[in-house]
C-alpha atoms as a PDB file:
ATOM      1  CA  UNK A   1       8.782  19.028 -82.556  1.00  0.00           C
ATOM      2  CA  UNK A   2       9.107  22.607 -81.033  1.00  0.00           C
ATOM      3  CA  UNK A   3       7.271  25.304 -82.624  1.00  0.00           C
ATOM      4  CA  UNK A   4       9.055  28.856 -83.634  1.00  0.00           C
ATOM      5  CA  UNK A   5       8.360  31.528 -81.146  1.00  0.00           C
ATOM      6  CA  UNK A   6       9.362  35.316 -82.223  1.00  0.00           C
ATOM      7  CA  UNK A   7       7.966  37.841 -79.812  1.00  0.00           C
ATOM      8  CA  UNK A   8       7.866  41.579 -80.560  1.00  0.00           C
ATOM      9  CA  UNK A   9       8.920  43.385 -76.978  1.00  0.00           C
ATOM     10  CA  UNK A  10       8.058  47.077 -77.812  1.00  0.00           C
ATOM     11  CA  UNK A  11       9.532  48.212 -74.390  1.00  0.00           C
ATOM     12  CA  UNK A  12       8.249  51.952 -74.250  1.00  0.00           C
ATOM     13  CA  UNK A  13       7.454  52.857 -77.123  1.00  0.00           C
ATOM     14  CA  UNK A  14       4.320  53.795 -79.465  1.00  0.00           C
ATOM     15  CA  UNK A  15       0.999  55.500 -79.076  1.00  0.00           C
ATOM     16  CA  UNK A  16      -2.314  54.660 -80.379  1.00  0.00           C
ATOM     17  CA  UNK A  17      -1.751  55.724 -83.911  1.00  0.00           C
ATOM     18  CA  UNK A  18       1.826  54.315 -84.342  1.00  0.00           C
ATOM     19  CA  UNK A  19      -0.339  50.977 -82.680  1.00  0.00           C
ATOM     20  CA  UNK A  20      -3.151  51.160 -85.368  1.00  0.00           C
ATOM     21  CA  UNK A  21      -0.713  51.656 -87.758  1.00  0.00           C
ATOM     22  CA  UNK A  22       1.686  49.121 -87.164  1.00  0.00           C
ATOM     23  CA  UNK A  23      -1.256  46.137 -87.049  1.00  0.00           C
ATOM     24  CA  UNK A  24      -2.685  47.718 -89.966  1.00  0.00           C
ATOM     25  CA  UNK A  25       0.215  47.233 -91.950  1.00  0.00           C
ATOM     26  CA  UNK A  26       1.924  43.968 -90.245  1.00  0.00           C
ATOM     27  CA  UNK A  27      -1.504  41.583 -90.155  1.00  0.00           C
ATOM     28  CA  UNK A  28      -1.424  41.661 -94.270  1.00  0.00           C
ATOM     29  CA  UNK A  29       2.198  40.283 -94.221  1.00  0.00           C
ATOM     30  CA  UNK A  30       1.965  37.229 -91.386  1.00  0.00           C
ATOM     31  CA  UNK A  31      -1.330  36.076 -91.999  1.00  0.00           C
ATOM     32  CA  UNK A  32      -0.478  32.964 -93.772  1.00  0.00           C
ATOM     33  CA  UNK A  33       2.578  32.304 -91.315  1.00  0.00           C
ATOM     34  CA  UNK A  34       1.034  29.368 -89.991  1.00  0.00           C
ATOM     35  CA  UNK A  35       4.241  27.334 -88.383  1.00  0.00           C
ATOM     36  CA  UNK A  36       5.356  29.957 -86.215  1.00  0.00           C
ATOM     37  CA  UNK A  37       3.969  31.676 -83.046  1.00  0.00           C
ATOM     38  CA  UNK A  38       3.886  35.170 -83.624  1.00  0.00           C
ATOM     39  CA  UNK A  39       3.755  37.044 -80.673  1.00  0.00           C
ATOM     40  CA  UNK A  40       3.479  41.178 -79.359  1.00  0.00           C
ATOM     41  CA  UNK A  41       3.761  42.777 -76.286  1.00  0.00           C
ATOM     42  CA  UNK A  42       2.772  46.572 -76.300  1.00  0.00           C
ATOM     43  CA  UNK A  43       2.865  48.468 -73.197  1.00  0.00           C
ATOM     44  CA  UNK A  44       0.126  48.025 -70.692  1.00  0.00           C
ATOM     45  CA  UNK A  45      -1.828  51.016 -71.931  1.00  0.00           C
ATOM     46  CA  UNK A  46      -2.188  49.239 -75.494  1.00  0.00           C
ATOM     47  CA  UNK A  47      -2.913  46.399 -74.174  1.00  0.00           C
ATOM     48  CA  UNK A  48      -6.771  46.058 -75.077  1.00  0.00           C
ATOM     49  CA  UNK A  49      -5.742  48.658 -78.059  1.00  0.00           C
ATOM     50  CA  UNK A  50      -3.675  45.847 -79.266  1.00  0.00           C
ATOM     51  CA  UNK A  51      -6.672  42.945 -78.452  1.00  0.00           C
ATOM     52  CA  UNK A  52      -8.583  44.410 -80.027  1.00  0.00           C
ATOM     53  CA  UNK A  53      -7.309  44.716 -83.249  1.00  0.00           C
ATOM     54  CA  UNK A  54      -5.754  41.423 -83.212  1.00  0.00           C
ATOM     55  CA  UNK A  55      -8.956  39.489 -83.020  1.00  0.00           C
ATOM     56  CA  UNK A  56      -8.998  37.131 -85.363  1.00  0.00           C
ATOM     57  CA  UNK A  57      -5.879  37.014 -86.577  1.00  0.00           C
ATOM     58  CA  UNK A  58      -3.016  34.653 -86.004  1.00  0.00           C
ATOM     59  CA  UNK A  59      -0.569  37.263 -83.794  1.00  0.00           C
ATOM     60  CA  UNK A  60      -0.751  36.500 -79.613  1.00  0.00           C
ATOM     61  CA  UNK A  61      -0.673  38.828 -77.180  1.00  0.00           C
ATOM     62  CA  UNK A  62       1.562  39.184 -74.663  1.00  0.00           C
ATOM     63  CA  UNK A  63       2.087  41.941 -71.445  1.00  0.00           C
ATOM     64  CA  UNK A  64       5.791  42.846 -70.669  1.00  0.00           C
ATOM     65  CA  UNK A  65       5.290  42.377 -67.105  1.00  0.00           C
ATOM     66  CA  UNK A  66       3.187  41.094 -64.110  1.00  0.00           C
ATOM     67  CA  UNK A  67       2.831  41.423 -60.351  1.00  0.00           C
ATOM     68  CA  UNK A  68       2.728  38.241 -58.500  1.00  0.00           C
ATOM     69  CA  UNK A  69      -0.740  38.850 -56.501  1.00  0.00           C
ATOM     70  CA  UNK A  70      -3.785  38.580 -57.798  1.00  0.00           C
ATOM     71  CA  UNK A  71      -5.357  42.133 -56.361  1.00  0.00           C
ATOM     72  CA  UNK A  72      -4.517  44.960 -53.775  1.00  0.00           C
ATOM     73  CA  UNK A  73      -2.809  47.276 -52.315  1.00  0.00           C
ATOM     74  CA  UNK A  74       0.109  47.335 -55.116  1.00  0.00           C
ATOM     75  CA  UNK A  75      -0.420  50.695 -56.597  1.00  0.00           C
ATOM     76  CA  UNK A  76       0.626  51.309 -60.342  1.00  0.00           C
ATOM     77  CA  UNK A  77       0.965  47.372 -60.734  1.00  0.00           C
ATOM     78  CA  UNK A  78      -0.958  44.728 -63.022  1.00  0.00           C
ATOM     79  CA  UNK A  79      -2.001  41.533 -61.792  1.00  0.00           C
ATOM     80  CA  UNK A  80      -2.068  37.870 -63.443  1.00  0.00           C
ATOM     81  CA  UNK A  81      -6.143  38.036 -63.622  1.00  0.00           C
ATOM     82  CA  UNK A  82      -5.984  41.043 -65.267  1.00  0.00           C
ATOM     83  CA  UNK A  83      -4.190  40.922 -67.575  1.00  0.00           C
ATOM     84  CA  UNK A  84      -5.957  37.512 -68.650  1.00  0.00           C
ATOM     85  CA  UNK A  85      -9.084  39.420 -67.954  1.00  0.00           C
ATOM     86  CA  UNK A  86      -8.041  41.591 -71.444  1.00  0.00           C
ATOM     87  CA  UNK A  87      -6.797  38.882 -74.092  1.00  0.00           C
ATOM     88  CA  UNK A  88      -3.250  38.124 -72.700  1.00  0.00           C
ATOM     89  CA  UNK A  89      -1.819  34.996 -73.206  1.00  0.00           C
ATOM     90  CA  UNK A  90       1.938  35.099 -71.913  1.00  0.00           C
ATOM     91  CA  UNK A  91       3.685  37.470 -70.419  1.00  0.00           C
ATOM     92  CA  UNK A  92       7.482  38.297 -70.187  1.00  0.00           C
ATOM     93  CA  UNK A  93       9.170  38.139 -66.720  1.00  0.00           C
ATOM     94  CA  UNK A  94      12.411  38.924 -65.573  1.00  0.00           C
ATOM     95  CA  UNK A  95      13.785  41.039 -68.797  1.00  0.00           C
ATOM     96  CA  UNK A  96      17.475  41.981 -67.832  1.00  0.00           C
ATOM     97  CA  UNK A  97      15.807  45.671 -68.023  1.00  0.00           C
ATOM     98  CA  UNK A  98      13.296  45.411 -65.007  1.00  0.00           C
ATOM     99  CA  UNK A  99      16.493  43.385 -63.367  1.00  0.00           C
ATOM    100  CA  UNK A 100      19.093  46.562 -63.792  1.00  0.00           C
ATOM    101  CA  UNK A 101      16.141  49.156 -62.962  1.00  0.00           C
ATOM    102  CA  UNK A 102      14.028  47.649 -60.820  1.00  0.00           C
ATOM    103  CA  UNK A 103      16.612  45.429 -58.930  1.00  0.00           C
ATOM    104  CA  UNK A 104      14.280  42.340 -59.999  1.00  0.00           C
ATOM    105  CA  UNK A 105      15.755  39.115 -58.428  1.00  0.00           C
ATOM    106  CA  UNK A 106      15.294  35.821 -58.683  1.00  0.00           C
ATOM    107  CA  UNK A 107      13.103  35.195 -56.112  1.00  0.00           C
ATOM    108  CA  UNK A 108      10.839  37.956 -57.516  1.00  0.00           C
ATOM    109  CA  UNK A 109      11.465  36.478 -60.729  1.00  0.00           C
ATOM    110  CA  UNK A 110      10.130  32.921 -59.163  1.00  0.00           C
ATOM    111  CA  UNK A 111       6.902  34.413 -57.608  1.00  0.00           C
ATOM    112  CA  UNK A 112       6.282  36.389 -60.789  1.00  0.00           C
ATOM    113  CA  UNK A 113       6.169  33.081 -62.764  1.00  0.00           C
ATOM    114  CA  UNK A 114       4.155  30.604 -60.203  1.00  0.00           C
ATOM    115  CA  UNK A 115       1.165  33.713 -60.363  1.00  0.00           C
ATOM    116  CA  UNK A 116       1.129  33.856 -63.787  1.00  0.00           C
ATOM    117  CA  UNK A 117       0.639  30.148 -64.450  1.00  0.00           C
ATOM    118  CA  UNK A 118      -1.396  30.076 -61.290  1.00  0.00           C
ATOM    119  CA  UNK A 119      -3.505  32.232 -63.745  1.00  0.00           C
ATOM    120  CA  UNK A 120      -3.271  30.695 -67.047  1.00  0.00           C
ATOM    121  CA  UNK A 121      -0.713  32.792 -68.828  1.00  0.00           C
ATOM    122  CA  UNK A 122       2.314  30.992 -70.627  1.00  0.00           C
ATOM    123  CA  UNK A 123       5.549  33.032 -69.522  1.00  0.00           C
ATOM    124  CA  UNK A 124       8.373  33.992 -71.165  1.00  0.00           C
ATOM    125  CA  UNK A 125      11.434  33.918 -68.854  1.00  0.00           C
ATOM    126  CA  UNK A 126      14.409  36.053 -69.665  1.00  0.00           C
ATOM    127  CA  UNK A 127      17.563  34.816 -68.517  1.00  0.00           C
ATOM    128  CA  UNK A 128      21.389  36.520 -69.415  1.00  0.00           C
ATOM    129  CA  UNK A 129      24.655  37.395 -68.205  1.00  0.00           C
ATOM    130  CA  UNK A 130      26.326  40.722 -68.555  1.00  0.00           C
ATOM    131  CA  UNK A 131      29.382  41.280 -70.368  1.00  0.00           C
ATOM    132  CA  UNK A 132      31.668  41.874 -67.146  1.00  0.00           C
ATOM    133  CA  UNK A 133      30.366  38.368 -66.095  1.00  0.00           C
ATOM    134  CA  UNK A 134      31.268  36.422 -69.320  1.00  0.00           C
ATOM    135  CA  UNK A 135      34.571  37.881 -70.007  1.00  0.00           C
ATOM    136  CA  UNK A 136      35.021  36.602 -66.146  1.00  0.00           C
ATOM    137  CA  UNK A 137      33.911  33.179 -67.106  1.00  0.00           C
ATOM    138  CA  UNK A 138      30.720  33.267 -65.244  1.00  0.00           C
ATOM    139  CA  UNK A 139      28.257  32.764 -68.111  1.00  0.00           C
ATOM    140  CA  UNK A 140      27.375  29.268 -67.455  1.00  0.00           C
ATOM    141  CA  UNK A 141      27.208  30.097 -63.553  1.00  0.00           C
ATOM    142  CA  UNK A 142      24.723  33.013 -63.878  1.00  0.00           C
ATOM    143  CA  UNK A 143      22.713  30.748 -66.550  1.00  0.00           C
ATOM    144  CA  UNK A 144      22.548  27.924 -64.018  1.00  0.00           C
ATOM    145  CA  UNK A 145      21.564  30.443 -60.798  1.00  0.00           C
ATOM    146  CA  UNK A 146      18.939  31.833 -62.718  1.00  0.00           C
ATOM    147  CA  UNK A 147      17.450  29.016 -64.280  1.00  0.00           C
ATOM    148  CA  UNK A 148      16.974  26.848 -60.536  1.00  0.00           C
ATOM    149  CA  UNK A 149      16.069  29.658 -58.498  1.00  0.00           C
ATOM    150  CA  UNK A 150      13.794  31.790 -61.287  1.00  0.00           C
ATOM    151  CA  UNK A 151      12.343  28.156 -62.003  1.00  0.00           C
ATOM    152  CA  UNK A 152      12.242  26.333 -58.473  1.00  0.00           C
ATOM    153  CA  UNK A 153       8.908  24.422 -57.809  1.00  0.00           C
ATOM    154  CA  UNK A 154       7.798  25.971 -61.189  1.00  0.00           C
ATOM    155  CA  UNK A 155       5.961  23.264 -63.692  1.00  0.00           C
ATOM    156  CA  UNK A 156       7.657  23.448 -67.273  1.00  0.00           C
ATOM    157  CA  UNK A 157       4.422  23.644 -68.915  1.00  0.00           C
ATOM    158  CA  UNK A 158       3.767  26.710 -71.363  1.00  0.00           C
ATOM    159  CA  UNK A 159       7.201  27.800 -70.194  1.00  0.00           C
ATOM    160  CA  UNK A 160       9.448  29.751 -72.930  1.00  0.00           C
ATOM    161  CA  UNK A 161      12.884  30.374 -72.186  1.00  0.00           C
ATOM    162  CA  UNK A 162      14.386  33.576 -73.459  1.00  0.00           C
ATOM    163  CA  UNK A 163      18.446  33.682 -73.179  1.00  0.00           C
ATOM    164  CA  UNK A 164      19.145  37.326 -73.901  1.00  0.00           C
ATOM    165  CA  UNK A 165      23.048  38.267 -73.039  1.00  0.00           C
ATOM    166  CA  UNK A 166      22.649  41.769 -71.243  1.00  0.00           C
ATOM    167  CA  UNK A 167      25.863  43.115 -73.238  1.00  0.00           C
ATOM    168  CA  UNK A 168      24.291  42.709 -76.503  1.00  0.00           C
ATOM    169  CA  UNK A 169      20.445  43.885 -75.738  1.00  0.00           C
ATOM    170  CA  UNK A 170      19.560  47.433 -77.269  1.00  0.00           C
ATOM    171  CA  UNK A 171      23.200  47.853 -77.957  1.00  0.00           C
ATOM    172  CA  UNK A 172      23.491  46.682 -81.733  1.00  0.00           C
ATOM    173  CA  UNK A 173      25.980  43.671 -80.572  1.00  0.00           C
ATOM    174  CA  UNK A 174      24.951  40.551 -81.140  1.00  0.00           C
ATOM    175  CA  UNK A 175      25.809  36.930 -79.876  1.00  0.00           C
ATOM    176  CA  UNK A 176      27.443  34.994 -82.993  1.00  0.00           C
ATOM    177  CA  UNK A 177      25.443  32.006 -83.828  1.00  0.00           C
ATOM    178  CA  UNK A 178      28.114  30.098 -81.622  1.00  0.00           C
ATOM    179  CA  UNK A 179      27.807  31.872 -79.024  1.00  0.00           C
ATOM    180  CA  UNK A 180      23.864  31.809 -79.027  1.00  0.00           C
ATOM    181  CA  UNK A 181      24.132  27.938 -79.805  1.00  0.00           C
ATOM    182  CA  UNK A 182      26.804  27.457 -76.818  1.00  0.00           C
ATOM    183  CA  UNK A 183      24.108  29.170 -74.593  1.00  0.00           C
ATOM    184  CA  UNK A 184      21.494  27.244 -75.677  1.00  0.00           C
ATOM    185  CA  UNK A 185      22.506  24.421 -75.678  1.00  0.00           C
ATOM    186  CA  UNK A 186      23.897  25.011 -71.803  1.00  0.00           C
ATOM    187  CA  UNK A 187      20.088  25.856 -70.885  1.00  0.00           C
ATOM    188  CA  UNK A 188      18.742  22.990 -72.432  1.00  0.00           C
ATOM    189  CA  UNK A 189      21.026  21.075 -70.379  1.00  0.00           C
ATOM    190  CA  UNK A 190      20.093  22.470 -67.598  1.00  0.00           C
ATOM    191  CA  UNK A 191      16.429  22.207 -67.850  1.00  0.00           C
ATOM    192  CA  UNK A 192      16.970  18.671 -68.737  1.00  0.00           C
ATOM    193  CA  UNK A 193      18.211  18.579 -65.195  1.00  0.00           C
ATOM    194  CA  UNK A 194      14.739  20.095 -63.764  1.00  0.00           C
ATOM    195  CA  UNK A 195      12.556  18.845 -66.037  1.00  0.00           C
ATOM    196  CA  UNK A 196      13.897  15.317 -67.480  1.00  0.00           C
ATOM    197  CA  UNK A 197      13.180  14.646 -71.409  1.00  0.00           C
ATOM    198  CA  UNK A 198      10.175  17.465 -71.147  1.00  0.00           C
ATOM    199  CA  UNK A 199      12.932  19.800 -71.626  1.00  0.00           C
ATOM    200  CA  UNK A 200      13.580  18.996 -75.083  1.00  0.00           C
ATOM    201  CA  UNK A 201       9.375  20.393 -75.633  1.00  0.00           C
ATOM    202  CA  UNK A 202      10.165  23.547 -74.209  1.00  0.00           C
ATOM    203  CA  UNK A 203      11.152  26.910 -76.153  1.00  0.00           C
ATOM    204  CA  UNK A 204      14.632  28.497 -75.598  1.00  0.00           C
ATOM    205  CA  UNK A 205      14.817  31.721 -77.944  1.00  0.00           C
ATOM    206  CA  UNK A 206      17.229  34.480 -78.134  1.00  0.00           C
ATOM    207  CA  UNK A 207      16.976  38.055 -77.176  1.00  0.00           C
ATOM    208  CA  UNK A 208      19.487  41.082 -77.596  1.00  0.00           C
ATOM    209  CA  UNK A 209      19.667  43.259 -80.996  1.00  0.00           C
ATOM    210  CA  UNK A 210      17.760  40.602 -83.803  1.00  0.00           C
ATOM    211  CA  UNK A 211      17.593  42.078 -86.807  1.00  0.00           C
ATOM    212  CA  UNK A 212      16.160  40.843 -90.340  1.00  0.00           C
ATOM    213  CA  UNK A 213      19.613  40.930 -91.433  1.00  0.00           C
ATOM    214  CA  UNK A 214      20.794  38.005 -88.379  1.00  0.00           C
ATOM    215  CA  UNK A 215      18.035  36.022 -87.735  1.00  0.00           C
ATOM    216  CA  UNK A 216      18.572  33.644 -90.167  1.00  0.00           C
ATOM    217  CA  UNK A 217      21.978  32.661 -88.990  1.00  0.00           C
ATOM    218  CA  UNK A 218      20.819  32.526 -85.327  1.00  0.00           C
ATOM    219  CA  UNK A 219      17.532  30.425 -86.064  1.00  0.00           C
ATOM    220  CA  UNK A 220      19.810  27.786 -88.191  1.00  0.00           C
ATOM    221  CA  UNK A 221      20.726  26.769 -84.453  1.00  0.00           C
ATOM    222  CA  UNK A 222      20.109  23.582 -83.403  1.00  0.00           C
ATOM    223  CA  UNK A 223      19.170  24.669 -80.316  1.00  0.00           C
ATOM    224  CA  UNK A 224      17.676  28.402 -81.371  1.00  0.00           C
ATOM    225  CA  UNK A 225      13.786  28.221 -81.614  1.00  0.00           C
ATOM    226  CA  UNK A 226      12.751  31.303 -81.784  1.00  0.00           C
ATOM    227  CA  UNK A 227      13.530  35.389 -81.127  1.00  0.00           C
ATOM    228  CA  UNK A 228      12.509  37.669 -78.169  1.00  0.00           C
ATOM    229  CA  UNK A 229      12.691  41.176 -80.664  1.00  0.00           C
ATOM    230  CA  UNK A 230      13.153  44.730 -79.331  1.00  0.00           C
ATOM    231  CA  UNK A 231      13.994  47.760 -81.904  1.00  0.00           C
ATOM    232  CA  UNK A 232      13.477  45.743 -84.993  1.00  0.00           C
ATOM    233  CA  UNK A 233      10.392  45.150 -83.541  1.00  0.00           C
ATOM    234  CA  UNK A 234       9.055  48.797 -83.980  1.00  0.00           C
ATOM    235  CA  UNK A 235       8.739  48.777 -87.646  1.00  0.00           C
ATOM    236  CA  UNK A 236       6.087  46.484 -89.403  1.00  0.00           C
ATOM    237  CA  UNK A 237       8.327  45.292 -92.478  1.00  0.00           C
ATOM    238  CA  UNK A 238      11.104  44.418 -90.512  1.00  0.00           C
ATOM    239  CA  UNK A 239       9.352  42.269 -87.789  1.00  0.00           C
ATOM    240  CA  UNK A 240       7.341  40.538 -90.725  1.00  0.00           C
ATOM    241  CA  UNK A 241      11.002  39.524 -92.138  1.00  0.00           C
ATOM    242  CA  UNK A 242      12.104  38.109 -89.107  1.00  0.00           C
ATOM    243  CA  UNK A 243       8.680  36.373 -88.208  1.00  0.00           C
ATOM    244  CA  UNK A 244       9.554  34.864 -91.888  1.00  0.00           C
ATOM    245  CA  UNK A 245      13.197  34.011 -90.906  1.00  0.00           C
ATOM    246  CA  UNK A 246      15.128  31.492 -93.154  1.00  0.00           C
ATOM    247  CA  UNK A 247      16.777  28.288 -91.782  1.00  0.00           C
END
């Protein structure tokens, strides 16, 4: 039986205090949440801020990125090594944001994920079409595209797939528990492909505007095991609330 997965993705945001503050205050309220992987990634320059005051708890942590060599020449990037060097135990690759901005593919995408299993770290891979592509029909296709080439020669193990629809991340849309089920469901069916009946271990969550007030209805999903959170992220209470989502 899958386990939940709901993973805080504080983008760029917070400082050392708000970081104390918010583990000081969030610990106290998961700590007996013991059938659900709870799961933050600060920015890199929390990082060991974050491990640090997460030992011994039951909260993983997780880095928001990775580059896909181990050491070098690569100035301002973070490899694999280190990042498992300082606590991490996943990492998220291919968010739609380092797509747009950094004109991430998915080859890049692919060699991101192979070095960070190559290392040890479980990764969670973002997948999502924009709104212009599914009001053209073209959900399905981009799902598809992304999943084979971001996944090619990639073994499913301590994989997490995160389906966040571009048009509804950071905006305050979000997918209808149809929609996200429709979705899922797709990529499960997809992976089945790849994988065979491993597929039905792996994690798909959803990404793009969860909220205390929605997650219920979207983790009631058949197919919905877990959240990928951004804003409602920020604030201690209301990540607690959807770490204790209702099916």
């Amino acid at each position: 039986m899958r386990r939940p997965f709901i993973a805080a993705n504080w983008k760029m945001n917070k400082n050392t205090s708000e970081t104390r503050e918010f583990i000081a205050k969030f610990v106290p309220e998961v700590k007996n949440e013991s059938g659900v992987e709870i799961v933050i990634a600060p920015p890199f320059t929390y990082l060991l801020l974050t491990a640090d005051n997460l030992k011994g708890t039951n909260i993983i942590l997780a880095a928001q990125d990775v580059f896909y060599e181990e050491k070098g020449a690569f100035t301002g990037e973070i490899s694999p090594v280190m990042l498992v060097d300082i606590g991490c135990k996943y990492v998220i690759v291919g968010h739609s944001e380092r797509r747009q901005y950094f004109y991430e593919n998915d080859d890049i995408v692919n060699k991101k994920t192979k070095a960070a299993m190559k290392a040890g770290l479980g990764i969670i891979v973002c997948i999502g079409e924009s709104l212009e592509e599914r009001e053209a029909g073209m959900t399905f296709a981009i799902l598809q595209r992304e999943i084979e080439k971001g996944l090619e020669g990639v073994d499913p193990a301590d994989i997490v797939i995160a389906y966040e629809p571009i048009w509804a991340i950071g905006t305050g849309k979000t997918a209808s528990p149809e929609q996200a089920q429709e979705a899922h469901a797709y990529i499960r069916d997809r992976l089945n492909v790849l994988y065979g009946n491993k597929a039905e271990e792996l994690c798909i969550i959803y990404g793009g505007s969860v909220t205390p007030e929605n997650v219920d209805s979207l983790m009631a999903c058949k197919d919905v095991d877990g959240a990928l959170v951004g804003g409602a992220s920020l604030k201690a209470d209301s990540f607690a609330r959807i770490v204790k989502f209702r099916r």
